[in-house]
PDB file of N, CA and C in Angstrom:
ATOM      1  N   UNK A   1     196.899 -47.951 -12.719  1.00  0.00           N
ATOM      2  CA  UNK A   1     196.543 -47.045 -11.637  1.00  0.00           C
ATOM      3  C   UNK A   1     195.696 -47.809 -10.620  1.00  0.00           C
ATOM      4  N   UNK A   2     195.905 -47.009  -9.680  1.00  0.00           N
ATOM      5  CA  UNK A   2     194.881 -48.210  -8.324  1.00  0.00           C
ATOM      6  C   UNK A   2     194.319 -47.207  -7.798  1.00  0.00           C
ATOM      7  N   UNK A   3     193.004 -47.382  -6.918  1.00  0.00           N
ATOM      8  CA  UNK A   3     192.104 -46.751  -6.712  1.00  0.00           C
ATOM      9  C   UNK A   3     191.761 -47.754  -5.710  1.00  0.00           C
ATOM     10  N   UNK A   4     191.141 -47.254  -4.561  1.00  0.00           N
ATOM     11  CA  UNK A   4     190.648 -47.649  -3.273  1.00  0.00           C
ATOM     12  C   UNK A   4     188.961 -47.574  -3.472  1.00  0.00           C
ATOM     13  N   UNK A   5     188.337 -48.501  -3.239  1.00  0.00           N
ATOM     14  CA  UNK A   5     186.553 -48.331  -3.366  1.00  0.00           C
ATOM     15  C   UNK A   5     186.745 -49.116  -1.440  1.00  0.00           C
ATOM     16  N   UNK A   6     185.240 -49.199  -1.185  1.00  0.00           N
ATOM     17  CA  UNK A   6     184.556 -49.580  -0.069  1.00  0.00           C
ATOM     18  C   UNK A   6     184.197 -50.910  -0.605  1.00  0.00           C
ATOM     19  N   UNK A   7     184.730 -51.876   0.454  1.00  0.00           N
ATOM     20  CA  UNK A   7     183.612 -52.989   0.345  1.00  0.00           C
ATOM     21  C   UNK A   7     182.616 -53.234   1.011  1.00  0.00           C
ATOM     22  N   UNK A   8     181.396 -53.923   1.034  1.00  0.00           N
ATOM     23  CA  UNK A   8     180.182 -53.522   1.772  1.00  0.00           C
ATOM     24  C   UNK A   8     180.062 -55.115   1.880  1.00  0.00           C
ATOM     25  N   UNK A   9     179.920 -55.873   3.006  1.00  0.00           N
ATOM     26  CA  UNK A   9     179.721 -57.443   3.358  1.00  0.00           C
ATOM     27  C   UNK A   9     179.233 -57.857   4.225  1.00  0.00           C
ATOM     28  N   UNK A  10     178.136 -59.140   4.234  1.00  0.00           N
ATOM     29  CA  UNK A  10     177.403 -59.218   5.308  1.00  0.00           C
ATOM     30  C   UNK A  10     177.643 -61.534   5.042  1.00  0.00           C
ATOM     31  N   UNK A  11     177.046 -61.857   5.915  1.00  0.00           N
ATOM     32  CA  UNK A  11     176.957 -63.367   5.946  1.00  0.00           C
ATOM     33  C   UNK A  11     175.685 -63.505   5.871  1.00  0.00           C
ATOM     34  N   UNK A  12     175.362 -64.515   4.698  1.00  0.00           N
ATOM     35  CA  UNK A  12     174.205 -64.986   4.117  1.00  0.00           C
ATOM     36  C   UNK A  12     174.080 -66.849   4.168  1.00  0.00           C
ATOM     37  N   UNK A  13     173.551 -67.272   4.896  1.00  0.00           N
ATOM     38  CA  UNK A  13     173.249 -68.826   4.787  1.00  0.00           C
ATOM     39  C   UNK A  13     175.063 -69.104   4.874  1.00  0.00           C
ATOM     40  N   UNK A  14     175.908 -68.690   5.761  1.00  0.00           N
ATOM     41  CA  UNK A  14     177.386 -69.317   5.800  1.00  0.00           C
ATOM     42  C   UNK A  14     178.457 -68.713   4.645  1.00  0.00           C
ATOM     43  N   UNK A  15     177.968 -68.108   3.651  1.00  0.00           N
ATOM     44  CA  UNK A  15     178.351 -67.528   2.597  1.00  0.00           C
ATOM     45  C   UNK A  15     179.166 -65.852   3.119  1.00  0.00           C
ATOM     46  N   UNK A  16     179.595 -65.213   2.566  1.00  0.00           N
ATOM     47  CA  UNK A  16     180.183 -63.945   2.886  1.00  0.00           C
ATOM     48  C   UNK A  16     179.451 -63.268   1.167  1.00  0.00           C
ATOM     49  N   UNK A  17     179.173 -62.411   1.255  1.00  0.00           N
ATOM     50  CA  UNK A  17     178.440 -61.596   0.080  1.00  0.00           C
ATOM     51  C   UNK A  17     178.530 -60.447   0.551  1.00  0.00           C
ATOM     52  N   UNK A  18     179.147 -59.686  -0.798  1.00  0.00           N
ATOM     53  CA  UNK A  18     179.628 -58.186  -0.824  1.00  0.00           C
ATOM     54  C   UNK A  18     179.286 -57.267  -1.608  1.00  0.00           C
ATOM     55  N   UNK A  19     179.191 -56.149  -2.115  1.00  0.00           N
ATOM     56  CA  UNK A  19     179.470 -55.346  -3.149  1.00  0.00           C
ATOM     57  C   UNK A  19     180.402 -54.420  -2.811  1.00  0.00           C
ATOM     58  N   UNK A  20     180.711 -53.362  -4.086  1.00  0.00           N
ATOM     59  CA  UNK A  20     181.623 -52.305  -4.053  1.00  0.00           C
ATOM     60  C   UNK A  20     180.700 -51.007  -3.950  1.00  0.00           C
ATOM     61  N   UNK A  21     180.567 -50.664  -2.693  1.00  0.00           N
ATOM     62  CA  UNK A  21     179.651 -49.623  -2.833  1.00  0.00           C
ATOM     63  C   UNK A  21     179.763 -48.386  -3.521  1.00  0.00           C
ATOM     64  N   UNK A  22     180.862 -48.252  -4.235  1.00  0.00           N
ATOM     65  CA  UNK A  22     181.039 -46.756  -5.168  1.00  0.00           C
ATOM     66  C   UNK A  22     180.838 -47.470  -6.870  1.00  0.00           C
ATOM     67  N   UNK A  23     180.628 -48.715  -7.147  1.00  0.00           N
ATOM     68  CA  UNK A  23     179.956 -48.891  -8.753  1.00  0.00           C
ATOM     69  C   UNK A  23     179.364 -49.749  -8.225  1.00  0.00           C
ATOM     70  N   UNK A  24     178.019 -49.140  -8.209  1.00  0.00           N
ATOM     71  CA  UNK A  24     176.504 -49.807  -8.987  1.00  0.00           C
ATOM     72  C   UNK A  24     177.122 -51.424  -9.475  1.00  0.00           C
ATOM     73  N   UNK A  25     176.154 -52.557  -8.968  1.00  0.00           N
ATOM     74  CA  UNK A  25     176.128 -53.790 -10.293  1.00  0.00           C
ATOM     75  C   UNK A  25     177.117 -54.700  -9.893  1.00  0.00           C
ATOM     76  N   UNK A  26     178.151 -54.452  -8.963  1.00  0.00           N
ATOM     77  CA  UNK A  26     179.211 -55.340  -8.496  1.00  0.00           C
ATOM     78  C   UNK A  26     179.169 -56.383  -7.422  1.00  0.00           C
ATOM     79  N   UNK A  27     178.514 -56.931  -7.500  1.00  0.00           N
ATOM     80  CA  UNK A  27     178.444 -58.386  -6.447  1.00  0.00           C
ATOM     81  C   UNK A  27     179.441 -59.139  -6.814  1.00  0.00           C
ATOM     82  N   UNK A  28     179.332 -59.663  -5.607  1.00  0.00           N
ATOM     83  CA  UNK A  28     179.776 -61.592  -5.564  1.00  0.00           C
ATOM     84  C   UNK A  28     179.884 -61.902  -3.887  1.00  0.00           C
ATOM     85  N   UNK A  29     180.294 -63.337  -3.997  1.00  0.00           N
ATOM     86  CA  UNK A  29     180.276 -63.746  -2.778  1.00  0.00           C
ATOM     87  C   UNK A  29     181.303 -64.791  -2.930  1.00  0.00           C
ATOM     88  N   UNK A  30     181.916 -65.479  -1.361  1.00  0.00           N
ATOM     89  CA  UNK A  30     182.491 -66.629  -1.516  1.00  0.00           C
ATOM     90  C   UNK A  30     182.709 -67.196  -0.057  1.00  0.00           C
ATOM     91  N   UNK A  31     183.233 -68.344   0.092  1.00  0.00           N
ATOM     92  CA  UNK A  31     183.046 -68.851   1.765  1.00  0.00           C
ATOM     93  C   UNK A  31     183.985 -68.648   2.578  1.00  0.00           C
ATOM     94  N   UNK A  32     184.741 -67.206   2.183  1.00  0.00           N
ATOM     95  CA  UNK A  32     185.483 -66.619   3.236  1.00  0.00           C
ATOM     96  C   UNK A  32     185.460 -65.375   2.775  1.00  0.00           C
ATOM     97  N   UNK A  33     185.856 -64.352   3.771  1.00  0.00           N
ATOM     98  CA  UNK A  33     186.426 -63.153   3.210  1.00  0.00           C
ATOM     99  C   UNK A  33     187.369 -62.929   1.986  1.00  0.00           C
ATOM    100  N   UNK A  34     188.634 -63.488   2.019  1.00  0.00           N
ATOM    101  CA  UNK A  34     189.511 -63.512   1.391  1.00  0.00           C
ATOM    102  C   UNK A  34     188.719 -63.729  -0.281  1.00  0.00           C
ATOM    103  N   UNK A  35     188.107 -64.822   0.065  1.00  0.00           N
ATOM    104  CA  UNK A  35     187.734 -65.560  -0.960  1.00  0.00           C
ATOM    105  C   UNK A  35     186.946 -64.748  -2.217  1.00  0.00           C
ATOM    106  N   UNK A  36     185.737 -63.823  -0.747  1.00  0.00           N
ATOM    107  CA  UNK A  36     184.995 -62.527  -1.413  1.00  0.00           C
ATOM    108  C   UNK A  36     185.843 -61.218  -2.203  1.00  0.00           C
ATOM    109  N   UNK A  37     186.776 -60.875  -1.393  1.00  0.00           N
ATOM    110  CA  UNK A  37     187.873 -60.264  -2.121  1.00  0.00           C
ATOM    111  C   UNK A  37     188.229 -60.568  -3.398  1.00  0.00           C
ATOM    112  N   UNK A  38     188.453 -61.628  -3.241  1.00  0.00           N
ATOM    113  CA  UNK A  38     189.376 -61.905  -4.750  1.00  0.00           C
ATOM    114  C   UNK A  38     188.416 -62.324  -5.803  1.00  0.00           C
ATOM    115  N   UNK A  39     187.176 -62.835  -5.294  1.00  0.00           N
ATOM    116  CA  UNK A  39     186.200 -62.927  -6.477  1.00  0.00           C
ATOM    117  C   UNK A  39     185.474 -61.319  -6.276  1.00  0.00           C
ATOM    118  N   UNK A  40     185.483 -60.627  -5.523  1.00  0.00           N
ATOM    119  CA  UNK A  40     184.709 -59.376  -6.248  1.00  0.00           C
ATOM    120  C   UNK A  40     185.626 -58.161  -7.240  1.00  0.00           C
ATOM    121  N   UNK A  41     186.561 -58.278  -6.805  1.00  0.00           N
ATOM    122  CA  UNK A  41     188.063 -57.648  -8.306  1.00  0.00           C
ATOM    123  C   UNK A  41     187.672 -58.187  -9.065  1.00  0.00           C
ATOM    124  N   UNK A  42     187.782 -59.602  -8.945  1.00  0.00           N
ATOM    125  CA  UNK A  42     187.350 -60.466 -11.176  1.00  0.00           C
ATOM    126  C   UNK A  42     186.193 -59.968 -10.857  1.00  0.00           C
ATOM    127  N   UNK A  43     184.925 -59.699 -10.321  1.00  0.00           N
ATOM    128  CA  UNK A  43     183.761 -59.357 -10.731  1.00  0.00           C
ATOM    129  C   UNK A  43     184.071 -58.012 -11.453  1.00  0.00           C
ATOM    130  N   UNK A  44     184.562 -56.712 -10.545  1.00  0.00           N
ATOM    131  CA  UNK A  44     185.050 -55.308 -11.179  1.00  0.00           C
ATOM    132  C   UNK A  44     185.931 -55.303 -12.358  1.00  0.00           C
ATOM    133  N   UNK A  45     186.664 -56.474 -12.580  1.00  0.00           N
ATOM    134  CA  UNK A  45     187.816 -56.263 -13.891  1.00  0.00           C
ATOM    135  C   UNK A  45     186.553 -56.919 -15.376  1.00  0.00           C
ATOM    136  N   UNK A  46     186.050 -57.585 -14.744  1.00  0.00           N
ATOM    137  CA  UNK A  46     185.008 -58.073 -16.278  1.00  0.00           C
ATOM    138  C   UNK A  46     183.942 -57.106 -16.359  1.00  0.00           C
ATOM    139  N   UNK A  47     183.549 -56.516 -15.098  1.00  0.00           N
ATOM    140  CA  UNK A  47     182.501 -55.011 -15.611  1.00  0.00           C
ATOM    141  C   UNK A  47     183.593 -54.208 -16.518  1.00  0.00           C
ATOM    142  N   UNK A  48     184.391 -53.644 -16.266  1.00  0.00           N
ATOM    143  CA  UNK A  48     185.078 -52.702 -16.761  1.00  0.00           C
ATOM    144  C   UNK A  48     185.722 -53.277 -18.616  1.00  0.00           C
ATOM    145  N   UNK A  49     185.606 -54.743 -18.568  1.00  0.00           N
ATOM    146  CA  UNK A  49     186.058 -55.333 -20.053  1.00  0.00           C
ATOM    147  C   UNK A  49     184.755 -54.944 -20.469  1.00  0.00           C
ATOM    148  N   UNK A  50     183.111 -55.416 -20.006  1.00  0.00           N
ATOM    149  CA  UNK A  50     182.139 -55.026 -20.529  1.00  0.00           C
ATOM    150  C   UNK A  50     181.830 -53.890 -21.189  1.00  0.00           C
ATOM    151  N   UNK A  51     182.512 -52.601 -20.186  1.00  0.00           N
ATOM    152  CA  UNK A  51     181.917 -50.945 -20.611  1.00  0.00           C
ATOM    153  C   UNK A  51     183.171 -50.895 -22.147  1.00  0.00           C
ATOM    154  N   UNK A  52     184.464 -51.448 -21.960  1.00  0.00           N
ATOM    155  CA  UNK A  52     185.231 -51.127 -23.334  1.00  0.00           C
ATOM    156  C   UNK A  52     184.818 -51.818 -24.531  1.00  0.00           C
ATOM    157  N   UNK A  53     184.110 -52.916 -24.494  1.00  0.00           N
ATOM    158  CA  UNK A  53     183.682 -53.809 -25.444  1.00  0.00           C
ATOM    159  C   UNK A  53     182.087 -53.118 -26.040  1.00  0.00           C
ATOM    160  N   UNK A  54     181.461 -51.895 -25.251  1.00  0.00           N
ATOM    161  CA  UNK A  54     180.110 -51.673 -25.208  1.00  0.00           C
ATOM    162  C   UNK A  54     180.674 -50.074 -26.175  1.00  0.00           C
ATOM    163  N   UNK A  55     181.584 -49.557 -25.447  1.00  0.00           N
ATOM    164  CA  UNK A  55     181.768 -48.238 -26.135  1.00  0.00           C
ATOM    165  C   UNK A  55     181.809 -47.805 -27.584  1.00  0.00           C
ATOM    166  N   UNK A  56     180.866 -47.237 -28.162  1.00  0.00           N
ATOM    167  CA  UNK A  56     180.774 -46.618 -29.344  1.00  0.00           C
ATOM    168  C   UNK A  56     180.858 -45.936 -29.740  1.00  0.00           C
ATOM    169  N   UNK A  57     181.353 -45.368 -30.753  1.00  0.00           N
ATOM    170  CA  UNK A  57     181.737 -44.024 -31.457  1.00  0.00           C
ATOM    171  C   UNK A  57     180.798 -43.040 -31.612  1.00  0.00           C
ATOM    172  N   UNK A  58     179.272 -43.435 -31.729  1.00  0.00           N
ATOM    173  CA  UNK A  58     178.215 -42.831 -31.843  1.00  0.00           C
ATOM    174  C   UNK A  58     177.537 -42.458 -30.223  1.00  0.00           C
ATOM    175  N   UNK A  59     178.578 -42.750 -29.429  1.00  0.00           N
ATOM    176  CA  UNK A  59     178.060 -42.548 -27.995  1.00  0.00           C
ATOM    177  C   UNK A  59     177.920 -41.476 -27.140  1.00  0.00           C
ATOM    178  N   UNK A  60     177.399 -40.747 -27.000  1.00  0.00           N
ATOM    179  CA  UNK A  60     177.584 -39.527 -26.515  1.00  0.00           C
ATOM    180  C   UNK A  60     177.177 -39.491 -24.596  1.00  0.00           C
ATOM    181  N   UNK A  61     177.586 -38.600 -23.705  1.00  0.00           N
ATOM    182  CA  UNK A  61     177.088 -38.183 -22.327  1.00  0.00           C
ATOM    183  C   UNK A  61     177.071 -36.698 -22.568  1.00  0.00           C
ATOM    184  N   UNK A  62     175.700 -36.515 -21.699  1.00  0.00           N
ATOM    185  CA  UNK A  62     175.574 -34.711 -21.341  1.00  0.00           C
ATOM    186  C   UNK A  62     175.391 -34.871 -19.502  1.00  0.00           C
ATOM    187  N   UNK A  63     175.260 -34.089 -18.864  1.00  0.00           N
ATOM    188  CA  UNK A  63     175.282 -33.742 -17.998  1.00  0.00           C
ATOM    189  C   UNK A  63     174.053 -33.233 -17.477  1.00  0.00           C
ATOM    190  N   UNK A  64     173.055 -33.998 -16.816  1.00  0.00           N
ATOM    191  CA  UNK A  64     171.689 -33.730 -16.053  1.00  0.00           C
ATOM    192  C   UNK A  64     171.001 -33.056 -14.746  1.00  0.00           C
ATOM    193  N   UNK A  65     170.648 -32.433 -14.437  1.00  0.00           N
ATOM    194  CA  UNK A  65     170.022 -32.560 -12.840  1.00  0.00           C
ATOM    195  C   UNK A  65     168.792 -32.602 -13.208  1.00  0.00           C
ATOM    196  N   UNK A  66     168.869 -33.627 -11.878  1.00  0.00           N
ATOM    197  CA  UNK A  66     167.293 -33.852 -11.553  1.00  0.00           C
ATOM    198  C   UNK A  66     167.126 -33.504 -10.087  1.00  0.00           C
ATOM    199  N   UNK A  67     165.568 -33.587  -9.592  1.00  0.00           N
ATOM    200  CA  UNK A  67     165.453 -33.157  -8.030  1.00  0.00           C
ATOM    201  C   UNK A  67     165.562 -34.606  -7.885  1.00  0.00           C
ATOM    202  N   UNK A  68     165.635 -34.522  -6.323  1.00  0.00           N
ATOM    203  CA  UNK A  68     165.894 -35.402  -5.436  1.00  0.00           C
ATOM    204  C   UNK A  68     165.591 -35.833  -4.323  1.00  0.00           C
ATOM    205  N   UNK A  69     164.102 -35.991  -3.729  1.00  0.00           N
ATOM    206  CA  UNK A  69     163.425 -36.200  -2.973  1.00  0.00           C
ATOM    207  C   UNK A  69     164.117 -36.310  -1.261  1.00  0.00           C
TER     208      UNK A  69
END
């Protein structure tokens, strides 16, 4: 399945550096656009090996609110 996120990129010291602004934790950078592209997917495909390799049977989610200044 494919799914569309935002990329968010600015130029740092000649560098191009990005994240995916809809998951938290996803950087990278590289010395072109293109370059940032294709290294920030392998950044998102090894988060996502991380969360299946982390998941436990004993794991539970509930559902919170908090306020929000």
């Amino acid at each position: 399945m494919e799914r569309q996120f935002t990329l968010e990129y600015w130029l740092d010291e000649g560098w191009y550096v990005g994240r995916i602004k809809e998951v938290p934790g996803v950087f990278s950078q590289g010395e072109s656009l293109e370059e940032l592209e294709t290294n920030i997917k392998d950044a998102y495909e090894l988060m996502l090996e991380d969360d299946v390799e982390q998941t436990r049977d004993n794991v539970h989610t509930k559902e919170i609110r908090l306020d929000v200044a």
